[in-house]
N, C-alpha and C. Protein backbone atom coordinates (compact mmCIF):
# COMPACT_ATOMS: atom_id res chain seq x y z
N UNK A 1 5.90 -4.58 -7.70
CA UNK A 1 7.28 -4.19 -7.89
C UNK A 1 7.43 -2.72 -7.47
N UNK A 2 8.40 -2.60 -6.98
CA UNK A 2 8.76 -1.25 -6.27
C UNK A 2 8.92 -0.39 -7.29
N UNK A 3 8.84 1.13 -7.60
CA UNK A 3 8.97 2.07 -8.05
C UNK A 3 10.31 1.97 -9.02
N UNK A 4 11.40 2.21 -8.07
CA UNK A 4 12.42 2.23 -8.46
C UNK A 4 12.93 0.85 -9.42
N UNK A 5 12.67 0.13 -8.62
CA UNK A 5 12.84 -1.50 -9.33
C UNK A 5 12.56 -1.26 -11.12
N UNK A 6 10.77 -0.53 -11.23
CA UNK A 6 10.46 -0.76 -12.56
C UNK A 6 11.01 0.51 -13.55
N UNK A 7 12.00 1.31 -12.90
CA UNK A 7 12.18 1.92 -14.04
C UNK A 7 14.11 1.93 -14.23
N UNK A 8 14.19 0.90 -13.01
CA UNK A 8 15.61 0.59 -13.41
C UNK A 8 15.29 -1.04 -14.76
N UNK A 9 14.30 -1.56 -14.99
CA UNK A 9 13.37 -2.22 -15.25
C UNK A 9 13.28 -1.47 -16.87
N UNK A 10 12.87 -0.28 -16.50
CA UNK A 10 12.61 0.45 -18.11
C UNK A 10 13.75 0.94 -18.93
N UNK A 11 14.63 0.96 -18.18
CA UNK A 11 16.08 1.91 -18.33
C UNK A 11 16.91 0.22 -19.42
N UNK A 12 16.63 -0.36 -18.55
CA UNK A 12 17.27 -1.70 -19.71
C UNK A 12 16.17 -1.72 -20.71
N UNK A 13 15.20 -1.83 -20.77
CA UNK A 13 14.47 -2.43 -22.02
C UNK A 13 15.11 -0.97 -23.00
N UNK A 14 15.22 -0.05 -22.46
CA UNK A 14 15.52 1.12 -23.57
C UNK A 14 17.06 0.84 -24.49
N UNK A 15 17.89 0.38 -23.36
CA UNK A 15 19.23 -0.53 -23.21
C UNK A 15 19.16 -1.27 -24.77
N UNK A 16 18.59 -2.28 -24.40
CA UNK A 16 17.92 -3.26 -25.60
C UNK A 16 17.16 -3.12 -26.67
N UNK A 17 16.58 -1.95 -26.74
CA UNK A 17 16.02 -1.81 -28.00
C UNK A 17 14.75 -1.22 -27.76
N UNK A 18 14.35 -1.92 -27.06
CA UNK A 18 12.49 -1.24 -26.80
C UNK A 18 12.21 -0.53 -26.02
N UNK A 19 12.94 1.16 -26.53
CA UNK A 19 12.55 2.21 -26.19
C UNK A 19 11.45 2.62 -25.77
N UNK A 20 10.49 2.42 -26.64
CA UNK A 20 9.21 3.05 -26.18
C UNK A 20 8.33 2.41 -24.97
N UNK A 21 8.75 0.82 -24.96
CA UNK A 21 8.07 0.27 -23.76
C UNK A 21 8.81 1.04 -22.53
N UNK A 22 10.26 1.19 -22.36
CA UNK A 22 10.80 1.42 -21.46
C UNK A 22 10.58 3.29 -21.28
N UNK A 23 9.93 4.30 -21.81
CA UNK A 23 9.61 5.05 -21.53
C UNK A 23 8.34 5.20 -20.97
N UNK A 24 7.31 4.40 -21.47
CA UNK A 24 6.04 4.16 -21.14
C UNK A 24 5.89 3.74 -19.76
N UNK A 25 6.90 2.52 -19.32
CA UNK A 25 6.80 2.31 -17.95
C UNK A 25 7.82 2.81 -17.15
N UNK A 26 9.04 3.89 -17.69
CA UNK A 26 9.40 4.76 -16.88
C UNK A 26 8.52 5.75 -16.05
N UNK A 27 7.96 6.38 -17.55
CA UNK A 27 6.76 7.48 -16.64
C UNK A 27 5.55 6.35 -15.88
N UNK A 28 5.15 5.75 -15.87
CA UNK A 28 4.46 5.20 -15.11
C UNK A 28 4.72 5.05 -13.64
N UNK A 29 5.77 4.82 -13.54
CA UNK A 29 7.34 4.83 -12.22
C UNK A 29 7.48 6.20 -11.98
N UNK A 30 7.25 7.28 -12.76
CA UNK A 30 7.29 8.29 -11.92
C UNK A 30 6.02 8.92 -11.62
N UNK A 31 5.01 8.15 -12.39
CA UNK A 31 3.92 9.14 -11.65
C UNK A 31 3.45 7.91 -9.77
N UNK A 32 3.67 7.25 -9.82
CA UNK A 32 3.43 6.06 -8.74
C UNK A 32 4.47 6.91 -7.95
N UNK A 33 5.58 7.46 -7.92
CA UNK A 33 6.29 7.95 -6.54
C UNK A 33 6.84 9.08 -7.42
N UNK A 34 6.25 10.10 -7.63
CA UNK A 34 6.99 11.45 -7.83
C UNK A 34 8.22 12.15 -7.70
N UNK A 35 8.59 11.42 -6.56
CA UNK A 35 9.41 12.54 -5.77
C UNK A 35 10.81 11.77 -5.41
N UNK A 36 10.91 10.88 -6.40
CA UNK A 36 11.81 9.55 -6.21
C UNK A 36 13.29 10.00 -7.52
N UNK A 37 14.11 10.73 -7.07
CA UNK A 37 15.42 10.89 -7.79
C UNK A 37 15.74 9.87 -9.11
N UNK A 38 15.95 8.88 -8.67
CA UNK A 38 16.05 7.17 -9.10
C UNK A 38 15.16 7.28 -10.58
N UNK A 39 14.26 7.56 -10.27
CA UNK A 39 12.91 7.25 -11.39
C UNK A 39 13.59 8.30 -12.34
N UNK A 40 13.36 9.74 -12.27
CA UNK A 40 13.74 10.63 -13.05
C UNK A 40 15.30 10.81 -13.72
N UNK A 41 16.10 10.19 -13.02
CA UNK A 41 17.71 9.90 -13.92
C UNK A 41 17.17 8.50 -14.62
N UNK A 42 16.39 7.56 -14.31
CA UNK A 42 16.55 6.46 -15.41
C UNK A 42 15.38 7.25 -16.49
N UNK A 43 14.72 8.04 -16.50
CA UNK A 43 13.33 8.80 -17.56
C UNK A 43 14.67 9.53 -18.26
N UNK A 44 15.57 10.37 -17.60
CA UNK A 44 16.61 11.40 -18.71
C UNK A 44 17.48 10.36 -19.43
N UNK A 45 17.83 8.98 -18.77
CA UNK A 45 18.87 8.31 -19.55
C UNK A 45 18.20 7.88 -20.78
N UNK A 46 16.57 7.55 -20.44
CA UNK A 46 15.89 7.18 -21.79
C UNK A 46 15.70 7.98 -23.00
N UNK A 47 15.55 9.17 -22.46
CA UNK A 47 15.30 10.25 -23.28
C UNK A 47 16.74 10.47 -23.79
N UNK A 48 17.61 10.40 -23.38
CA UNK A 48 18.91 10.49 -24.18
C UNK A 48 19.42 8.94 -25.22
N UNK A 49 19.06 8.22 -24.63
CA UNK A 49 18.75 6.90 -25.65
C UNK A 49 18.07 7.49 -26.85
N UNK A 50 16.63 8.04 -26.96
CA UNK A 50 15.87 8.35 -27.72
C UNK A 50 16.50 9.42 -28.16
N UNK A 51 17.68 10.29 -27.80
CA UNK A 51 18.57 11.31 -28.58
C UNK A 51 17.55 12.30 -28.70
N UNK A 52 16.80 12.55 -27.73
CA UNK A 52 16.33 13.62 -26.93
C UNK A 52 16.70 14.61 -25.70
N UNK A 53 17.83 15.24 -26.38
CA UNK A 53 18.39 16.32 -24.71
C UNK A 53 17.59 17.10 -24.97
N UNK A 54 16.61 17.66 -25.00
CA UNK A 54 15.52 18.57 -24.69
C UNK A 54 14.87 17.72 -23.42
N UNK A 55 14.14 16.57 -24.04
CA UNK A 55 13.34 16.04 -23.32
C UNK A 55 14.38 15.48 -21.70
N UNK A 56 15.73 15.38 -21.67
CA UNK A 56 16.28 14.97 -20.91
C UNK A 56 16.10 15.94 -19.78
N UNK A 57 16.92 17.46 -20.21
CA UNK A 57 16.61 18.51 -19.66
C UNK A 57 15.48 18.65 -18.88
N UNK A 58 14.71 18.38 -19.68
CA UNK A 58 13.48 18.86 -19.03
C UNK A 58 13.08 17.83 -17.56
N UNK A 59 13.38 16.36 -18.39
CA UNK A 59 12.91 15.56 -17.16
C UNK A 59 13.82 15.91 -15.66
N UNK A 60 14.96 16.48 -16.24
CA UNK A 60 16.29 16.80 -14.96
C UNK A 60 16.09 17.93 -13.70
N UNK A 61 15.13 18.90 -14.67
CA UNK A 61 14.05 19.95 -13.91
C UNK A 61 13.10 20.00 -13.04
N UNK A 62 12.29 19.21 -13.96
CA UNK A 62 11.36 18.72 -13.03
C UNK A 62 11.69 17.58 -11.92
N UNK A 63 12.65 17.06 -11.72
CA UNK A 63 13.21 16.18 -10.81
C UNK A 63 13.76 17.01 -9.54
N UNK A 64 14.50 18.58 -10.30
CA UNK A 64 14.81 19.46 -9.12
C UNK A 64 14.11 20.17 -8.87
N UNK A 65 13.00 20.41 -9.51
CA UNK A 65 11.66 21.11 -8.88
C UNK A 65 10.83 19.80 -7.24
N UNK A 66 10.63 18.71 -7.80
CA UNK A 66 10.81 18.10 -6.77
C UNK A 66 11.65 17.64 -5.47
N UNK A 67 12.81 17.71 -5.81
CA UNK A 67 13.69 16.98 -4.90
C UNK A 67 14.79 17.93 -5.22
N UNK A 68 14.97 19.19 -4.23
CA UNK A 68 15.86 20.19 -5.25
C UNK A 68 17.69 20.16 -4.63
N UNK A 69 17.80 19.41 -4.03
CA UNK A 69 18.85 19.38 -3.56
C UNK A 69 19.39 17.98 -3.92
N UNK A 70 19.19 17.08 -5.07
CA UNK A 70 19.43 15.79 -5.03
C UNK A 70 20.85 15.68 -5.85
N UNK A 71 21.58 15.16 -5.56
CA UNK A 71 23.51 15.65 -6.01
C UNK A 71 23.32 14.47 -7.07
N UNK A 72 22.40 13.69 -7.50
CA UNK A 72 22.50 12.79 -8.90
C UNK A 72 21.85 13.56 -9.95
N UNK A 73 20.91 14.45 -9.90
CA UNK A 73 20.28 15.32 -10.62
C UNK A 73 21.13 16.13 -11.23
N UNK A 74 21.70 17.36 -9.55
CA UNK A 74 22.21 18.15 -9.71
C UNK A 74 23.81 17.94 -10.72
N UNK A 75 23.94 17.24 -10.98
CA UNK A 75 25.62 16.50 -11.52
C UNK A 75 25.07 16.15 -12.93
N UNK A 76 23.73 15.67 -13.33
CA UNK A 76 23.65 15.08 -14.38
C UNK A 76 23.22 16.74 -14.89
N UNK A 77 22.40 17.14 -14.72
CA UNK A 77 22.33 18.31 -15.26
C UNK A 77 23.47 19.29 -15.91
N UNK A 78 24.69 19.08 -14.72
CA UNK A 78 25.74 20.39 -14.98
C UNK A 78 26.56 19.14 -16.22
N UNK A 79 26.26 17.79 -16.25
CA UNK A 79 26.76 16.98 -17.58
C UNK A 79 26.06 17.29 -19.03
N UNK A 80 24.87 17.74 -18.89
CA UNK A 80 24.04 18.05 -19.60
C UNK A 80 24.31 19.46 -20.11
N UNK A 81 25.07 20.21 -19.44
CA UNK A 81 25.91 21.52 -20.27
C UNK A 81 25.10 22.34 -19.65
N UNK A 82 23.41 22.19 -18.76
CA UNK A 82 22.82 23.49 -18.67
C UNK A 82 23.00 24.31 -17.16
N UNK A 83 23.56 24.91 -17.31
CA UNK A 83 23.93 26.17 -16.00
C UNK A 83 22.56 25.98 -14.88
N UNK A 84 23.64 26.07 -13.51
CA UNK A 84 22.31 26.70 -12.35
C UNK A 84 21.64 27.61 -12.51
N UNK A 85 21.01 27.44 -12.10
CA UNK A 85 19.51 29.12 -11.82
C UNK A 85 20.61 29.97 -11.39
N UNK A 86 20.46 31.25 -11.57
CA UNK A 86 21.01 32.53 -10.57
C UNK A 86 20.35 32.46 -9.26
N UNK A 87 21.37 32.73 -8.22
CA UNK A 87 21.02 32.83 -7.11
C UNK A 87 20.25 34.00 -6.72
N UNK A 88 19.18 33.79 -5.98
CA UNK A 88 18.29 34.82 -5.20
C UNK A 88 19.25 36.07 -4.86
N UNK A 89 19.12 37.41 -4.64
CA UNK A 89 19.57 38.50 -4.51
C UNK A 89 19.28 38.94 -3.07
C-alpha cells in the first residue's frame, strides 16, 4: 500500500476511535516517504484528534522543514494560530 494511501488509512481509524493504531501507522507512513505533505497533515489531524496542538504544531514544522513551500501545510499552520518565521534581512 502506498504511503499516502496508509495514512489517509490512519487518519480514519483515528476518525473512529482507534487513535493510537492510527498514529502508530501514521508515523510509520511518514518515516517510509518523508517528504510526502499528505502524510504529515493526516499525523497533525491525528494529533488534534488526540487534542494535542503542541504535537500538531510540531508535526506542521517539521513538514515545512521538509517540503517548505507546501500551501496545505503552509494554511494549516496559519489555522493553527502560529505566525511565519521572520523574513531573512
Amino acid at each position: 500500500m502506498p504511503s499516502s494511501g496508509l495514512a489517509s488509512y490512519a487518519l480514519s481509524l483515528g476518525h473512529s476511535g482507534e487513535l493510537r493504531r492510527g498514529l502508530d501507522l501514521g508515523k510509520k507512513a511518514q518515516h517510509a516517504d518523508p517528504r510526502n505533505p499528505h502524510i504529515y497533515w493526516c499525523l497533525a489531524q491525528l494529533h488534534l484528534i488526540a487534542g494535542s496542538r503542541s504535537d500538531a504544531v510540531e508535526t506542521v514544522e517539521r513538514s515545512l522543514r521538509a517540503v517548505p513551500d507546501n500551501f496545505l501545510m503552509l494554511r494549516m499552520r496559519t489555522q493553527l494560530g502560529v505566525p511565519p518565521p521572520p523574513p531573512l534581512p
